[in-house]
N, C-alpha and C. Protein backbone atom coordinates (compact mmCIF):
# COMPACT_ATOMS: atom_id res chain seq x y z
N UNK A 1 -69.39 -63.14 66.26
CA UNK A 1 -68.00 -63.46 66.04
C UNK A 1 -67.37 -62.34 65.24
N UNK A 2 -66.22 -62.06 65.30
CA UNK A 2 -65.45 -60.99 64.97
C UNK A 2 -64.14 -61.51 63.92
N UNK A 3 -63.80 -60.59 62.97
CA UNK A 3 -62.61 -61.23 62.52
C UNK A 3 -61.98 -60.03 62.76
N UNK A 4 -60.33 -61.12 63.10
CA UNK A 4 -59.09 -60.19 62.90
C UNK A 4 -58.45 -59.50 61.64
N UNK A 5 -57.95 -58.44 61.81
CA UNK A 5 -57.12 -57.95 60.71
C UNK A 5 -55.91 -57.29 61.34
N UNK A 6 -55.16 -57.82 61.06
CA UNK A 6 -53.25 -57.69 61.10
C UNK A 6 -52.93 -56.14 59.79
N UNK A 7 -52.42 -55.61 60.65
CA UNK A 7 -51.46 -54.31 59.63
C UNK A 7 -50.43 -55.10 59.51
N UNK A 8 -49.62 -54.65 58.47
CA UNK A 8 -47.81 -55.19 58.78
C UNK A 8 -47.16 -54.13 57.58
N UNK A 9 -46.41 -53.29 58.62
CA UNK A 9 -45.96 -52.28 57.00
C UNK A 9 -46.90 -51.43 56.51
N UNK A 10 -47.96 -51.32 56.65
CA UNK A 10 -48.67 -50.61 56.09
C UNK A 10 -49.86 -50.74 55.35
N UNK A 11 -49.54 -52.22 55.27
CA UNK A 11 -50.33 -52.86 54.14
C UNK A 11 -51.36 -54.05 55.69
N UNK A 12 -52.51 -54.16 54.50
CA UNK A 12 -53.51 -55.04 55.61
C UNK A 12 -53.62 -56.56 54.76
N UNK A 13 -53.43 -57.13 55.77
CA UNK A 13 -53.83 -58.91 55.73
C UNK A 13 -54.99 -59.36 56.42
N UNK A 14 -56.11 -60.06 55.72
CA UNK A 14 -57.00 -60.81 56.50
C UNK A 14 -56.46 -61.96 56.77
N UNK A 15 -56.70 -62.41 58.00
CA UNK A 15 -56.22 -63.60 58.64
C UNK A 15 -57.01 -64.67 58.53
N UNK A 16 -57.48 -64.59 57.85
CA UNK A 16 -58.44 -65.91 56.82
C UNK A 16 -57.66 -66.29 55.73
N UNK A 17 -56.34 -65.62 55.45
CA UNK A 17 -55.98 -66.02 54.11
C UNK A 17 -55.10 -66.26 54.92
N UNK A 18 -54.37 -67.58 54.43
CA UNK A 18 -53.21 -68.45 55.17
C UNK A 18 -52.22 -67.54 54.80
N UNK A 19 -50.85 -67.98 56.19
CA UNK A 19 -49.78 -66.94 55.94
C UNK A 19 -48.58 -67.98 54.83
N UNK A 20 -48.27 -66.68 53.60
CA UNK A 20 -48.29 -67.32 52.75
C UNK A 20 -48.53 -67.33 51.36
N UNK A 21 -49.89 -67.58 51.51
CA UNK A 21 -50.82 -67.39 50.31
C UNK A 21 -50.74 -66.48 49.12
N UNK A 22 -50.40 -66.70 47.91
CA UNK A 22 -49.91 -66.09 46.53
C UNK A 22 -51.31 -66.33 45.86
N UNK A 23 -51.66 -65.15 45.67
CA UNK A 23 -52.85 -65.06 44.70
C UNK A 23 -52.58 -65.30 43.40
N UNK A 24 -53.15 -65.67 42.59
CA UNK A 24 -52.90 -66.01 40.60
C UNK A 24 -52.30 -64.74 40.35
N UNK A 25 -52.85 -63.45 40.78
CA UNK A 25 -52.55 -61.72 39.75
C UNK A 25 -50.82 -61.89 40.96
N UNK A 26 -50.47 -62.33 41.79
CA UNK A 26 -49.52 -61.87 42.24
C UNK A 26 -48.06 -62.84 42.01
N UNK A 27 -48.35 -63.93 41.56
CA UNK A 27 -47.71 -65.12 41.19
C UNK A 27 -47.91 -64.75 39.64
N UNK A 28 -48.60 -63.94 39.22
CA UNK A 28 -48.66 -63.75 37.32
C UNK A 28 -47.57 -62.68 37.26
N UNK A 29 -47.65 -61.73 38.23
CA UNK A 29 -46.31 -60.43 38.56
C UNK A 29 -44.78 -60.95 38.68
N UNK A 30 -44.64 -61.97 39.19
CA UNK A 30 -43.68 -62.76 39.78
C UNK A 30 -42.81 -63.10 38.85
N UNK A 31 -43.65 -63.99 38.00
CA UNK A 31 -43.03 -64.31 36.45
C UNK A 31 -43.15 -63.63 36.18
N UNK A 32 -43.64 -62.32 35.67
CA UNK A 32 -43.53 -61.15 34.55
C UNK A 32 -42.38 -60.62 35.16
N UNK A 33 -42.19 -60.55 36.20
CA UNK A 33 -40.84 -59.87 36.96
C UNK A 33 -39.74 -60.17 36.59
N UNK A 34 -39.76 -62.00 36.84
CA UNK A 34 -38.92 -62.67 36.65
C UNK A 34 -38.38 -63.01 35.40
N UNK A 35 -39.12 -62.97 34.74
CA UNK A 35 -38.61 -63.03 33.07
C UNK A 35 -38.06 -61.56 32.57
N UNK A 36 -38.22 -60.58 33.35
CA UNK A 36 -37.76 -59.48 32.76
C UNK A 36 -36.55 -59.48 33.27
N UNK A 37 -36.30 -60.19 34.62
CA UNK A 37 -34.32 -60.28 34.92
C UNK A 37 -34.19 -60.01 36.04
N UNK A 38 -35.38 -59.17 36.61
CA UNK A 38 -35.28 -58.51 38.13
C UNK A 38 -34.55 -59.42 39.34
N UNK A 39 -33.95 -59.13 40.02
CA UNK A 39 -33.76 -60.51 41.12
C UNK A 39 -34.90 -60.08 42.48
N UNK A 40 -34.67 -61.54 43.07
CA UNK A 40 -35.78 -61.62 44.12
C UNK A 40 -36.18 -60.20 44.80
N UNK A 41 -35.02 -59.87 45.18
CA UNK A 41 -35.81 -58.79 46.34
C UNK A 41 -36.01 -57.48 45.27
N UNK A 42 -35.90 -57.18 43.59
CA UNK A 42 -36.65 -56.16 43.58
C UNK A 42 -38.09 -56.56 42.97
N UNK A 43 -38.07 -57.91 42.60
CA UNK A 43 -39.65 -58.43 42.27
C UNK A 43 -40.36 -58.39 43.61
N UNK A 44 -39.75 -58.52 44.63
CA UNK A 44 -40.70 -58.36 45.77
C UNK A 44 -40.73 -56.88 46.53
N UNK A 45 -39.87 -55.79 45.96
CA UNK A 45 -40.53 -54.60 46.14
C UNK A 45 -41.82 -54.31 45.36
N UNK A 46 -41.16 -54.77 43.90
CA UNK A 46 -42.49 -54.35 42.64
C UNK A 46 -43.81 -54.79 43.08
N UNK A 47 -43.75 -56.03 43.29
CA UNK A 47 -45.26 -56.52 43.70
C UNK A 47 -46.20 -56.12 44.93
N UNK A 48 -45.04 -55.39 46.04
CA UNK A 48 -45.71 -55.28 47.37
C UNK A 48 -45.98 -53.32 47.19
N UNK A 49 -45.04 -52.87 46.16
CA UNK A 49 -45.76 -51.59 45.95
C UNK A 49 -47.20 -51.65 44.57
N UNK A 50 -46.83 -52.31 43.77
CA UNK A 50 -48.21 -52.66 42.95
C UNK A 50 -49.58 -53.34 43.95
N UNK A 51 -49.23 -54.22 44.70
CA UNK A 51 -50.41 -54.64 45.33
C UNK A 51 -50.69 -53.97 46.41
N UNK A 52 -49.83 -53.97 47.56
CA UNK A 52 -50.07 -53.30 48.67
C UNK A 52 -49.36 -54.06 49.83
N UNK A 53 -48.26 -55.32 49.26
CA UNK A 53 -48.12 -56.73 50.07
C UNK A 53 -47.06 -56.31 50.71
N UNK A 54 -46.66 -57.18 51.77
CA UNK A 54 -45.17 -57.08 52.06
C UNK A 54 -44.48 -58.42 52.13
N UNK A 55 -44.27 -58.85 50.93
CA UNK A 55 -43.60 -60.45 50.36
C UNK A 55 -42.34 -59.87 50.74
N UNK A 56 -41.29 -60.99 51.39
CA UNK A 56 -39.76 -60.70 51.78
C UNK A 56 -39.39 -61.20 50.48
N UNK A 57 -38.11 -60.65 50.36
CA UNK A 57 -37.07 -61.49 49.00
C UNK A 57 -37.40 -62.87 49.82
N UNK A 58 -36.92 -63.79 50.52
CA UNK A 58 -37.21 -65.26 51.03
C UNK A 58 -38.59 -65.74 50.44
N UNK A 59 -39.70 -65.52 50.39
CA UNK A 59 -41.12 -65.24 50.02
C UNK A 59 -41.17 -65.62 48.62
N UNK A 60 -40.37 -64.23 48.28
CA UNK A 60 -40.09 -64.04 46.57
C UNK A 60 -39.67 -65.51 46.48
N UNK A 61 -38.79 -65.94 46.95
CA UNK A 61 -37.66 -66.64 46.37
C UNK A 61 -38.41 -68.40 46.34
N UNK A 62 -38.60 -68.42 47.48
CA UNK A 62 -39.90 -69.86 47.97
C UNK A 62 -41.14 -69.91 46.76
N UNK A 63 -41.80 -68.99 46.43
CA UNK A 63 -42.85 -68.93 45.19
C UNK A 63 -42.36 -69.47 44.14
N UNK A 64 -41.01 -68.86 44.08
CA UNK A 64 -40.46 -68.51 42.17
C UNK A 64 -40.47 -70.40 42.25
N UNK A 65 -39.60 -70.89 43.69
CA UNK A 65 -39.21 -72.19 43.26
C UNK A 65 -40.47 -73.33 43.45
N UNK A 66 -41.69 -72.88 44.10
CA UNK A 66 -42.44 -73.71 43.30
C UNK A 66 -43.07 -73.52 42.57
N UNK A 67 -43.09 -72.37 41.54
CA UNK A 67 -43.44 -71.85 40.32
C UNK A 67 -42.41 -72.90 39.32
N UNK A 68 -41.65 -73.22 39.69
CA UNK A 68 -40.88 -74.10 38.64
C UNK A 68 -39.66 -72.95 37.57
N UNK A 69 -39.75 -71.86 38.66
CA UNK A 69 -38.55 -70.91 37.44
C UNK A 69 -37.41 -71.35 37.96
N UNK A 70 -36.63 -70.99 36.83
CA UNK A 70 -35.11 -71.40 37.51
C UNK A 70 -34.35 -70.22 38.02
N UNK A 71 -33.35 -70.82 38.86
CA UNK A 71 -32.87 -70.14 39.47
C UNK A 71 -30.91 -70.73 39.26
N UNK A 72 -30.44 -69.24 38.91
CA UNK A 72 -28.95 -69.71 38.48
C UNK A 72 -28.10 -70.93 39.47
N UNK A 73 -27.58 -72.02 39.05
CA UNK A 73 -27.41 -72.94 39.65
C UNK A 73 -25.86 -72.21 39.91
N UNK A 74 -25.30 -72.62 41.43
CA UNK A 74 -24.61 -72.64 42.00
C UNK A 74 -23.59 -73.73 41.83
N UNK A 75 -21.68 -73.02 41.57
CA UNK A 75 -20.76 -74.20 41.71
C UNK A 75 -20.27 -74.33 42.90
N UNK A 76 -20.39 -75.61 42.68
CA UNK A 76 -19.60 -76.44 43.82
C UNK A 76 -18.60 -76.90 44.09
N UNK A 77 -17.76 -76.62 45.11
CA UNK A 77 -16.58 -77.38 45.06
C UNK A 77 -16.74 -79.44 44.84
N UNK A 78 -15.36 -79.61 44.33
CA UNK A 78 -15.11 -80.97 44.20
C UNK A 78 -15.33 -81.68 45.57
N UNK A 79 -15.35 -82.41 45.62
CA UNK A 79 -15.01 -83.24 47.60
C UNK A 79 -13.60 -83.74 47.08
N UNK A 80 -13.17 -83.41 48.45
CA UNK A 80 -12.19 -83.70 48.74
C UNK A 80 -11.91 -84.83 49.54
N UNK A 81 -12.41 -85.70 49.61
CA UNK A 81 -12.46 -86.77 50.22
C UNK A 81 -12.42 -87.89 48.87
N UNK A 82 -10.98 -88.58 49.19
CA UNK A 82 -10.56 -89.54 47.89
C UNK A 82 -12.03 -90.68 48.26
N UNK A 83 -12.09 -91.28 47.29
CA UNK A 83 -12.97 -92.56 46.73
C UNK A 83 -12.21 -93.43 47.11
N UNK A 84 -13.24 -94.54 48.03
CA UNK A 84 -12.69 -95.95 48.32
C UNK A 84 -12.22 -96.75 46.89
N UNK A 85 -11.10 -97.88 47.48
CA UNK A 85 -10.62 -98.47 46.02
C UNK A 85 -12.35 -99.52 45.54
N UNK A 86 -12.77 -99.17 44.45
CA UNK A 86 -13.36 -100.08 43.93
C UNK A 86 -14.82 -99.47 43.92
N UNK A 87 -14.68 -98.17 44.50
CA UNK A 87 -16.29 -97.01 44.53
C UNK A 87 -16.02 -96.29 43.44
N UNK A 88 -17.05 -96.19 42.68
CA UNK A 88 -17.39 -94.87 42.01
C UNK A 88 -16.60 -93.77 42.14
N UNK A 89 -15.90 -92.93 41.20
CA UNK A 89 -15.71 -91.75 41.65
C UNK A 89 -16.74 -90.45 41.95
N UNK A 90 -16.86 -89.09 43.19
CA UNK A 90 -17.75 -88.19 42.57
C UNK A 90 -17.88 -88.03 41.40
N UNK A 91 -19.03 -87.55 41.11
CA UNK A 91 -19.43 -86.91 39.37
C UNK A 91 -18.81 -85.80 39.53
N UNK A 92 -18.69 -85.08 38.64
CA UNK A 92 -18.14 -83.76 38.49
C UNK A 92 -19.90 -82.97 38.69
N UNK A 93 -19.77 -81.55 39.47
CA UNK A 93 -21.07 -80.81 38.98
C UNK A 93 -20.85 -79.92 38.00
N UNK A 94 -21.86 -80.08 37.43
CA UNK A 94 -22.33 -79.27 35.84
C UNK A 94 -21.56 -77.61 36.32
N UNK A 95 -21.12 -76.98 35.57
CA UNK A 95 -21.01 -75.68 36.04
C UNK A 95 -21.60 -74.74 34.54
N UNK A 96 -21.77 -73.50 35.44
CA UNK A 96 -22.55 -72.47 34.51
C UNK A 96 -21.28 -71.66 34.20
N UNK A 97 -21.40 -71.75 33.40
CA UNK A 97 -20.36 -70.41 32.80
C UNK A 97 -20.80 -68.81 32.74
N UNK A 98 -19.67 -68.37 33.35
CA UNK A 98 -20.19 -66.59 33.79
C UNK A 98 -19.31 -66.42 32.62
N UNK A 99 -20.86 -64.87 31.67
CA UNK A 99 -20.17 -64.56 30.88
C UNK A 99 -18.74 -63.55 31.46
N UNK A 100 -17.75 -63.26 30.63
CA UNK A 100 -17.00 -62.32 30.69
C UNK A 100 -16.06 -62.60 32.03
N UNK A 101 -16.46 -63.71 32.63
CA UNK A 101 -15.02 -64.07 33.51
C UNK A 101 -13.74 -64.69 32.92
N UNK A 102 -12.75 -63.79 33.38
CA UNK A 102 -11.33 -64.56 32.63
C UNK A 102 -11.14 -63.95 31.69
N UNK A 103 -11.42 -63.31 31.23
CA UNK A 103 -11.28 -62.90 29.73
C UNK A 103 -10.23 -61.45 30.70
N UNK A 104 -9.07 -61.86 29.08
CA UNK A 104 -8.20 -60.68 29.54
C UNK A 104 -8.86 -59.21 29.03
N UNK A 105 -8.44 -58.27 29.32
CA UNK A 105 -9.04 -57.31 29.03
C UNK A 105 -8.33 -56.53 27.53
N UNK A 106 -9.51 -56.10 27.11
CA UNK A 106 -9.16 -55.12 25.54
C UNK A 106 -8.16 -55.13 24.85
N UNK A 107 -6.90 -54.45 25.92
CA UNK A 107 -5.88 -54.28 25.33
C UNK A 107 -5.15 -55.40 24.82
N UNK A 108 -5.06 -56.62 25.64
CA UNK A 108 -4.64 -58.12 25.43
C UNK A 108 -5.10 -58.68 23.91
N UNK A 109 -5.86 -58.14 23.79
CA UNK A 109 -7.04 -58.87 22.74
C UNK A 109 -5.84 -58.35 21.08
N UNK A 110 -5.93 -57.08 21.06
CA UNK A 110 -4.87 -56.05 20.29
C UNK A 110 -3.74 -56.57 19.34
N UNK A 111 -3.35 -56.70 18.19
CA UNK A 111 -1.94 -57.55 17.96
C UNK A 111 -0.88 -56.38 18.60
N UNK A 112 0.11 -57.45 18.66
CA UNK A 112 1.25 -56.75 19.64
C UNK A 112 1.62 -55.49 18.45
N UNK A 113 2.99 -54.84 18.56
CA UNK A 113 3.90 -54.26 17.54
C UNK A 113 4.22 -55.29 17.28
N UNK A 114 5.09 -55.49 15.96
CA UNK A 114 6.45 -56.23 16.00
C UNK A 114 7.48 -55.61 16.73
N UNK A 115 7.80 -56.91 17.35
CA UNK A 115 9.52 -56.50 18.02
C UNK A 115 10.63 -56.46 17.05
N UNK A 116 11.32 -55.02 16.78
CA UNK A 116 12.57 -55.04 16.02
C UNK A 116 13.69 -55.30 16.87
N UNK A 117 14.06 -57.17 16.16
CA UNK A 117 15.13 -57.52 17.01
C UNK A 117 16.56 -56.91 16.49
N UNK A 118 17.56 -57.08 18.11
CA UNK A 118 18.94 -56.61 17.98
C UNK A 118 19.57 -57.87 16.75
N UNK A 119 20.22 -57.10 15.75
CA UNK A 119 21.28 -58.23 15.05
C UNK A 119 22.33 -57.56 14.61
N UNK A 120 23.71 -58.37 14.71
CA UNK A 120 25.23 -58.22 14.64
C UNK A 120 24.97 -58.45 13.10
N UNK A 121 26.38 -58.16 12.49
CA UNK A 121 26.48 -58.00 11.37
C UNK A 121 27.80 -59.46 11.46
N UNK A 122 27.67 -60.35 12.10
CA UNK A 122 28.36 -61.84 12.07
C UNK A 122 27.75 -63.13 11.65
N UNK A 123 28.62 -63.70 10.66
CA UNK A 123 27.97 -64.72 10.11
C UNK A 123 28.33 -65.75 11.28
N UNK A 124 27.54 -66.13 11.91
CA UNK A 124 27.97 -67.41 12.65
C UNK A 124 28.56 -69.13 11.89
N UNK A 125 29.53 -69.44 12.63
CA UNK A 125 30.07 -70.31 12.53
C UNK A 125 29.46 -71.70 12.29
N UNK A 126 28.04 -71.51 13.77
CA UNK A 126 27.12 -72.44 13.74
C UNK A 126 27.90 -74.04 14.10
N UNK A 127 28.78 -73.78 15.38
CA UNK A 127 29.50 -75.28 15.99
C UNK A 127 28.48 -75.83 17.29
N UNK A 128 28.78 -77.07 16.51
CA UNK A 128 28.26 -77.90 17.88
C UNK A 128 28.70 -77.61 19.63
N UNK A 129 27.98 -77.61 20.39
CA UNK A 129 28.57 -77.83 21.69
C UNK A 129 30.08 -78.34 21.76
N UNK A 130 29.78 -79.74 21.24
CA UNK A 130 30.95 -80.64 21.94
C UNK A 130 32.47 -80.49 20.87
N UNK A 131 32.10 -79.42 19.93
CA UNK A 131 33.39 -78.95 19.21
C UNK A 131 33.80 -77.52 19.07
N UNK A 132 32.95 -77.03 20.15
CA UNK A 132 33.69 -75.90 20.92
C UNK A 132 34.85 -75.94 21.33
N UNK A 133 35.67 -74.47 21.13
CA UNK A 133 37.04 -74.57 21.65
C UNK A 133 37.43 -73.65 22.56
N UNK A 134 38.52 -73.73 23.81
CA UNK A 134 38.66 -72.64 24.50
C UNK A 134 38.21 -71.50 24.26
N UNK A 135 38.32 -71.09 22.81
CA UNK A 135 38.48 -69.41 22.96
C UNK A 135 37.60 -68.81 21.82
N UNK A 136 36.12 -70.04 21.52
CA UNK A 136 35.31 -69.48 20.60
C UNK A 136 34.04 -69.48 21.43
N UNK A 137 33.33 -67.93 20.51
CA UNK A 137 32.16 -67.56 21.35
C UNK A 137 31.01 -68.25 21.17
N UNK A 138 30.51 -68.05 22.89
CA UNK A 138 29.05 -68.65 23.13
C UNK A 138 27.80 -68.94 22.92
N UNK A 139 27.80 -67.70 21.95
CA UNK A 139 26.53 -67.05 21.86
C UNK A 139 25.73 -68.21 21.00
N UNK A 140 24.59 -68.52 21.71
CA UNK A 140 23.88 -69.49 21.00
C UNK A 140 22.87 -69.24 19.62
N UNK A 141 22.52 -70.21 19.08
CA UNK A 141 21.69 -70.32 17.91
C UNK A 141 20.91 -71.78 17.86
N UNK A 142 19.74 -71.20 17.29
CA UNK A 142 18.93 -72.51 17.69
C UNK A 142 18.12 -72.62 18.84
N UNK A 143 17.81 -74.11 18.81
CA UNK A 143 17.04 -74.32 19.75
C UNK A 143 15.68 -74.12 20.31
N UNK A 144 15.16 -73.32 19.49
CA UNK A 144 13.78 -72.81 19.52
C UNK A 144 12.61 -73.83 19.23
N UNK A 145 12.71 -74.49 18.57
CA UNK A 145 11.55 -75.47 18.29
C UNK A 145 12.09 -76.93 18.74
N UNK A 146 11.26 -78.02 18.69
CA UNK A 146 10.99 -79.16 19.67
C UNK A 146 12.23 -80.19 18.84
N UNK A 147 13.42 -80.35 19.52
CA UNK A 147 14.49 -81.35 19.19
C UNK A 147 15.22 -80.66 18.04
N UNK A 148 15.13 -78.95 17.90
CA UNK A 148 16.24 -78.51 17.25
C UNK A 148 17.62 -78.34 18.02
N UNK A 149 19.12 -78.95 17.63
CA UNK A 149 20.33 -78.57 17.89
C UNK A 149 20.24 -77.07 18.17
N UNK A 150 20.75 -76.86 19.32
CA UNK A 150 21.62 -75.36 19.65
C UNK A 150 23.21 -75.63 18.95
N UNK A 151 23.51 -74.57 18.78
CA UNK A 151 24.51 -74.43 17.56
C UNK A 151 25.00 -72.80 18.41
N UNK A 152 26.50 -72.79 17.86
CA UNK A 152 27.34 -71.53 18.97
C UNK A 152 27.62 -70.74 17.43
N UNK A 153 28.02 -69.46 18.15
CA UNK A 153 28.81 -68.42 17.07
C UNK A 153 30.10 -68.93 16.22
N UNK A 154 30.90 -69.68 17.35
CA UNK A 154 32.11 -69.60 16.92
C UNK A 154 33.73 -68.92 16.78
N UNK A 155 33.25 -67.65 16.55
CA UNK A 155 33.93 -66.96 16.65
C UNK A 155 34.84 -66.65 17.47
N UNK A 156 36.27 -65.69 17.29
CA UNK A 156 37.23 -65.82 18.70
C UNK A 156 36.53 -64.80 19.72
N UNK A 157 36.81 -65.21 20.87
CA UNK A 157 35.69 -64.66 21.93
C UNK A 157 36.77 -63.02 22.16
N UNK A 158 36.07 -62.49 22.95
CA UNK A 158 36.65 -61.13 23.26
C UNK A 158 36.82 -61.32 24.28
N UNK A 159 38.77 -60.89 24.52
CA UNK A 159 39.16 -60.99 25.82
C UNK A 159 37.87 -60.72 27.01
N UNK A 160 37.97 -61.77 28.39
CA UNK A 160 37.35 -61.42 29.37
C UNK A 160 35.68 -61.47 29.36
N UNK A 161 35.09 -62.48 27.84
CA UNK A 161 33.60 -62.10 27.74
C UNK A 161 34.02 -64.02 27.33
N UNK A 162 32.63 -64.31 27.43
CA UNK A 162 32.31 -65.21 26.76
C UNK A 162 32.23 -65.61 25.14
N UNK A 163 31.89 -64.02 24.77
CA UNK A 163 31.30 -63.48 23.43
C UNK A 163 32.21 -62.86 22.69
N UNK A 164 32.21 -63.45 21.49
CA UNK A 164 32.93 -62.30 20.22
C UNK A 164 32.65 -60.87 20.92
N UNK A 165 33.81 -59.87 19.73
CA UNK A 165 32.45 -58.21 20.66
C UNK A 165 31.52 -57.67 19.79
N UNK A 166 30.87 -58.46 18.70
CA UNK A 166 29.86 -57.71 18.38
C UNK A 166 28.61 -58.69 19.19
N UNK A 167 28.69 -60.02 19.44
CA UNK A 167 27.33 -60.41 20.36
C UNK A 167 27.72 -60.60 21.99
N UNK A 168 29.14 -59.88 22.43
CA UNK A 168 29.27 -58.92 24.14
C UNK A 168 28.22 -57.81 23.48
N UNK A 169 28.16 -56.96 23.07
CA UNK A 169 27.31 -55.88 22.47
C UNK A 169 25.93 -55.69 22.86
N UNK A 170 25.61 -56.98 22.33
CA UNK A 170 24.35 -57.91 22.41
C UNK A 170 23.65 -58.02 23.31
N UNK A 171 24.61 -58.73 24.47
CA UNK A 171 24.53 -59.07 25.61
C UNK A 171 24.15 -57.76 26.78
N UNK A 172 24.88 -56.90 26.26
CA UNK A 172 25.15 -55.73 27.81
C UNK A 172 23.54 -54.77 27.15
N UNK A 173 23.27 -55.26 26.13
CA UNK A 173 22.30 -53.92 25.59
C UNK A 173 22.65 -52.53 25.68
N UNK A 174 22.24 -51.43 24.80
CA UNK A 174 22.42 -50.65 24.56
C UNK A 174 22.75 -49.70 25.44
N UNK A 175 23.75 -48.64 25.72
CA UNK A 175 23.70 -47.43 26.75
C UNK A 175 24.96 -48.51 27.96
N UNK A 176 25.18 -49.69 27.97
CA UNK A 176 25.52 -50.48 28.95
C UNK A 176 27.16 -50.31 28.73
N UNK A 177 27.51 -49.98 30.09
CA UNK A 177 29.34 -49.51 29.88
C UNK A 177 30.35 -51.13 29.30
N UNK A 178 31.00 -50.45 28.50
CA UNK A 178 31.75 -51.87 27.85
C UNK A 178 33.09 -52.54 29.32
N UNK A 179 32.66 -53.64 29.35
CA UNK A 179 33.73 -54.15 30.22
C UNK A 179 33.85 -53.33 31.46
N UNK A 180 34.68 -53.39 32.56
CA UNK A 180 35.14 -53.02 33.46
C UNK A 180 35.50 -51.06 33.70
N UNK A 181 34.49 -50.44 33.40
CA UNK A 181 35.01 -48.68 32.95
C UNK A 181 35.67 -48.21 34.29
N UNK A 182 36.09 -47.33 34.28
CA UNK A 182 36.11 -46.49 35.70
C UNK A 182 35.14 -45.99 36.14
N UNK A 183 33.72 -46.36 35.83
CA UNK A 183 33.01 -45.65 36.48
C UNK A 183 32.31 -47.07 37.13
N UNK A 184 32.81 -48.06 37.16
CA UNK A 184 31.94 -49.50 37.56
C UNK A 184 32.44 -49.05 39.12
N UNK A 185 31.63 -50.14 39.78
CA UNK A 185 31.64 -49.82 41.30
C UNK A 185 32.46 -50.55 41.91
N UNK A 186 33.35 -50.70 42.99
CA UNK A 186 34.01 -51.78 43.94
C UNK A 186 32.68 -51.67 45.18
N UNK A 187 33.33 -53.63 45.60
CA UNK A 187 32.49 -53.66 46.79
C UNK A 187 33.69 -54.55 47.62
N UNK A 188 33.25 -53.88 48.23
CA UNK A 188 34.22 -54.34 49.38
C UNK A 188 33.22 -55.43 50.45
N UNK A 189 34.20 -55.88 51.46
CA UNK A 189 33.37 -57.08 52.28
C UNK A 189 33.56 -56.60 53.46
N UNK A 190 32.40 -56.25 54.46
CA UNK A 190 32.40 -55.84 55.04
C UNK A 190 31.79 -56.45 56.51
N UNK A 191 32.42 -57.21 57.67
CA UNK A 191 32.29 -57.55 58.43
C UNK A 191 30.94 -57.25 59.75
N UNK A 192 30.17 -58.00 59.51
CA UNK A 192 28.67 -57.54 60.52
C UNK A 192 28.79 -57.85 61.90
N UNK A 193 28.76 -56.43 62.45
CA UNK A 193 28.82 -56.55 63.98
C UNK A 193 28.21 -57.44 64.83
């Protein structure tokens, strides 16, 4: 009687040893691999150039899990399929947290400048809405925090603005032509063929 021997790759298998078969020294590599961080397919280069094997990453991967190592658990979507009235809802699945996802980057992290805000040299009046009068300005105050009154300037507005003219000023920001110049643009209306 004769026995077979199979090449594969380069490397030789007796066909007496089931296909398969993880020896103790090659399943001891596996975990040493695996605890060092390697993923499947370069623990299964390491081992098949240390031994002589040709284990696939799949191979690798089938051992590790009945070796009992873990392997990073995968998220799952929710189902989307609502719950009958009076069933259980799905559980939620556990999720792993990836480091360093989401996180804004460096610069975010940084305190800002301070912003040097624009301010008029006007004491506001500080009137209610509803005792506003034709011809006092808009410009609001207040309002910033949860059930504070907005409160107006007061002041007599500047022809053609809403605004006194030191907070029109305000408004157009700096470099911005005052009112109506000759250099503002006309538009005309122009009929589409």
């Amino acid at each position: 009687m004769f026995r077979l021997r199979i090449v594969h790759r380069g490397a030789s298998q007796d066909s007496s040893m089931e296909p398969g078969h993880w020896s103790s020294e090659h399943s001891d590599a596996l975990r040493d691999y695996f605890f060092k961080g390697l993923s499947y397919a370069e623990i299964g280069r390491e081992i098949n150039a240390r031994f002589g094997t040709a284990y696939t990453r799949n191979a690798v991967v089938g051992r590790a899990k009945r070796l009992g190592l873990a392997e990073p658990e995968r998220m799952t979507s929710p189902s989307i399929v609502p719950s009958l009235p009076g069933e259980p809802g799905p559980l939620s699945p556990l999720r792993v947290a990836i480091p360093g996802l989401n996180l804004p980057p460096p610069s975010a992290l940084r305190p800002a400048n301070p912003v040097k805000l624009r301010c008029v040299g006007v004491r506001p009046r500080l009137i209610p809405l509803l005792e506003l009068e034709r011809g006092d300005c808009r410009y609001p105050y207040g309002g910033d925090k949860e059930g504070e009154e907005i409160r107006f300037c007061g002041h007599p507005r500047q022809p053609g603005s809403s605004y006194c003219a030191p907070h029109a000023h305000l408004t157009r920001g700096p470099g911005a032509a005052s009112g109506r110049s000759a250099g503002a643009a006309v538009l005309r209306l122009v009929s589409a063929a």
